[in-house]
Protein backbone atom coordinates (compact mmCIF):
# COMPACT_ATOMS: atom_id res chain seq x y z
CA UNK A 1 203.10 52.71 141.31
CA UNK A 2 201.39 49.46 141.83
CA UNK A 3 199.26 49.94 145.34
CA UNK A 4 198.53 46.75 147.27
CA UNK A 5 194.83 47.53 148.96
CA UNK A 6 193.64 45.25 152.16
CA UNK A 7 190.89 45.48 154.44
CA UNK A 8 189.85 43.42 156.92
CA UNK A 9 186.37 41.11 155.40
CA UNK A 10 184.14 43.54 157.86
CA UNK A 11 185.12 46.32 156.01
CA UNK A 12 182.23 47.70 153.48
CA UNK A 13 182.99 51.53 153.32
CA UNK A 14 183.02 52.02 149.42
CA UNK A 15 182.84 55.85 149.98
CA UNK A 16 185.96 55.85 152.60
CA UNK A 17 188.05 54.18 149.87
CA UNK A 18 187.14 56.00 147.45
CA UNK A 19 187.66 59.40 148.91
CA UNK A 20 191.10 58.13 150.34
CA UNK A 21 192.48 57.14 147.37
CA UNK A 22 190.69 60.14 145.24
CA UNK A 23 192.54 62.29 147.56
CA UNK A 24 195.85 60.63 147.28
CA UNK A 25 195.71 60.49 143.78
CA UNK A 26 194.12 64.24 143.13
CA UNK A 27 197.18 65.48 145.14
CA UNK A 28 200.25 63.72 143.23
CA UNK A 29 201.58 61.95 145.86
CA UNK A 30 200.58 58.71 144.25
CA UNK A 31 201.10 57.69 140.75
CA UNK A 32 198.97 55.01 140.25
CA UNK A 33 199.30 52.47 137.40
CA UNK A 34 197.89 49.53 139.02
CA UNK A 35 196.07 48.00 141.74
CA UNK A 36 196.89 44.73 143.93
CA UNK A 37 194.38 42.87 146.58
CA UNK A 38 193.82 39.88 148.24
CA UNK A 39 190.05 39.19 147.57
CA UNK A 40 188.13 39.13 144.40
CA UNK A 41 185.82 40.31 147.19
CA UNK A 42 187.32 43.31 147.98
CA UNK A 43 186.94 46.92 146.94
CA UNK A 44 189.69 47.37 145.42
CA UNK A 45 188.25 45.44 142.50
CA UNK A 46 185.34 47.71 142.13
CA UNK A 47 187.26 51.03 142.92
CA UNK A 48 189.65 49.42 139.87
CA UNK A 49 186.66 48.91 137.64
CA UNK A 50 185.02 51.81 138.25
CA UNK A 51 188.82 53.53 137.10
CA UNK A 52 189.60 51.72 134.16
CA UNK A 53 193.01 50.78 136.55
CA UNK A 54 194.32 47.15 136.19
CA UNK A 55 193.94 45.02 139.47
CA UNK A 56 195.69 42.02 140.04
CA UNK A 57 194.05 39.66 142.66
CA UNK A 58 196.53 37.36 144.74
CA UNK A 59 194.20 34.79 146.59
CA UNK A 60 195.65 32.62 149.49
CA UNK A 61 196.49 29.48 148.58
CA UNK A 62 195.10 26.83 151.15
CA UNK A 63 196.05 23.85 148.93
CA UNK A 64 199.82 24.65 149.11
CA UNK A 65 200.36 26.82 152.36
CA UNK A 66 197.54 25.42 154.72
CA UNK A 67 196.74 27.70 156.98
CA UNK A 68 199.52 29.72 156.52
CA UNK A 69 198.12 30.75 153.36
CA UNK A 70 197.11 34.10 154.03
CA UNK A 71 200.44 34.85 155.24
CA UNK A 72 202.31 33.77 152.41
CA UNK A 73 199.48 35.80 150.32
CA UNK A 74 200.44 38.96 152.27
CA UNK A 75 204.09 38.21 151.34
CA UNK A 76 203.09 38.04 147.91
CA UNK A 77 201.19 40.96 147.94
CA UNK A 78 203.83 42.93 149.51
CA UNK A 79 206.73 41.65 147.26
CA UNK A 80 204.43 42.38 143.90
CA UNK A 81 203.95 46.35 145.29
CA UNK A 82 205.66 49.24 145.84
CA UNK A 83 202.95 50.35 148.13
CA UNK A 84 200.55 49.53 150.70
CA UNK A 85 196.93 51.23 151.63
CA UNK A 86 195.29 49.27 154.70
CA UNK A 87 191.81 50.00 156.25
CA UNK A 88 192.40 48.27 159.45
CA UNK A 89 190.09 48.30 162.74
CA UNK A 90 193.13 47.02 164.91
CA UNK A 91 192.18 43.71 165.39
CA UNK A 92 192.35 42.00 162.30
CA UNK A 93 195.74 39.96 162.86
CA UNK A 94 195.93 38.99 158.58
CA UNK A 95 195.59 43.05 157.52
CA UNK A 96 197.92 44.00 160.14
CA UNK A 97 200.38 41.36 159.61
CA UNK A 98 200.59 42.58 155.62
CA UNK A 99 201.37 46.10 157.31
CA UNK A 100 204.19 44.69 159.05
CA UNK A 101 205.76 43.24 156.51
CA UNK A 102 205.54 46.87 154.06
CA UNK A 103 206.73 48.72 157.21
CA UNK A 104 209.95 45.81 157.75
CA UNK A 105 210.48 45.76 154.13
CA UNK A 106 210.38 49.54 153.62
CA UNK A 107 207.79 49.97 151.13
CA UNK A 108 208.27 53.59 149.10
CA UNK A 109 204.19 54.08 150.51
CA UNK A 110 202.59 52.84 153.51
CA UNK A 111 199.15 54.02 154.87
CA UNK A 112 197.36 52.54 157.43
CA UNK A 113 193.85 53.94 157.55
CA UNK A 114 192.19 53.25 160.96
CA UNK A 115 188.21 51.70 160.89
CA UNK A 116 185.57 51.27 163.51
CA UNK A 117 183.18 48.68 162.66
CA UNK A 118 180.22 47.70 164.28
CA UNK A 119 180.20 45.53 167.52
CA UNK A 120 179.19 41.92 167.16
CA UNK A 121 176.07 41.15 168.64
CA UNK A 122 176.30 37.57 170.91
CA UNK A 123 173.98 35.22 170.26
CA UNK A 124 172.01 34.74 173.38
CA UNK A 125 172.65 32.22 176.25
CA UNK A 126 169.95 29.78 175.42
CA UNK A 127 169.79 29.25 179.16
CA UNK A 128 171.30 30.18 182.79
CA UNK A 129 173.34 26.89 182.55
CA UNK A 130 172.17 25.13 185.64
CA UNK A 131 169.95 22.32 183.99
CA UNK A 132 173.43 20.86 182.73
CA UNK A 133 174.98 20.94 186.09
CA UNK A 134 171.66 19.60 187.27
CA UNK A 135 171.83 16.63 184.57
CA UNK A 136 175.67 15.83 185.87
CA UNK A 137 174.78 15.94 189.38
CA UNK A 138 176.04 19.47 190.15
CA UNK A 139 179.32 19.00 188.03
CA UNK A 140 179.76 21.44 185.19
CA UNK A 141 179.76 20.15 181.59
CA UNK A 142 182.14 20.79 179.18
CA UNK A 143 181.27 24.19 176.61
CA UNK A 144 178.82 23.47 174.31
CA UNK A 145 179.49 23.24 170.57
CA UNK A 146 178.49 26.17 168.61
């Protein structure tokens, strides 16, 4: 079975992979013969190294989709597997719009595996915001860039 693998780019829990898939594997329930993911980045690749497994990575394609590459990626991705293992934290709209698509298009396989990942700290305020409404005579400015 060819297993698509995404995670969202937070995602950096080698050990959770690994024991996922271990256990899916050690149990039957998934014949593996090759791996598919959508970063050169992602674990996948090193879980497929580490395996001797063949992994196939499907980048997006900014140059020809814009920035609906990493949808048409997904599509790819989906279309190229008969399987799909996601480690998604419920947020990330790219992972679970590839889970979607394997649940609409009836994949054989389709594990979601929920994550919690760290919060992300705010930078902080680099003031209380009054000296710009000072400046402007006690009209508010517009945001400023970050």
């Amino acid at each position: 079975m060819k297993l698509a693998i995404l995670h969202t780019r937070e995602f950096d829990d080698y050990a959770k992979l690994v024991a996922t898939l271990d256990r899916l594997i050690g149990s039957g329930s998934l014949p593996l013969t090759a791996l598919l993911t959508g970063s050169a980045r992602s674990l996948a690749v090193r879980y497929a190294q580490e395996r001797n497994l063949p992994c196939r990575v499907i980048t997006p394609n900014y140059a020809r989709y814009g920035s609906g590459a990493p949808q048409a990626r997904n599509r790819a991705l989906v279309d190229a597997s008969a399987g799909l293992l996601a480690f998604h934290d419920g947020q990330s709209r790219t992972t679970g719009h590839a889970v979607e698509l394997a649940r609409a298009r009836a994949l054989g396989f389709v594990l979601v595996v929920p994550v919690t990942l760290p919060p992300v700290s705010a930078p902080a305020p680099a003031g209380d915001g009054d000296q710009y409404r000072r400046r402007r005579g006690g009209r508010p400015l517009p945001c400023p860039a970050r």
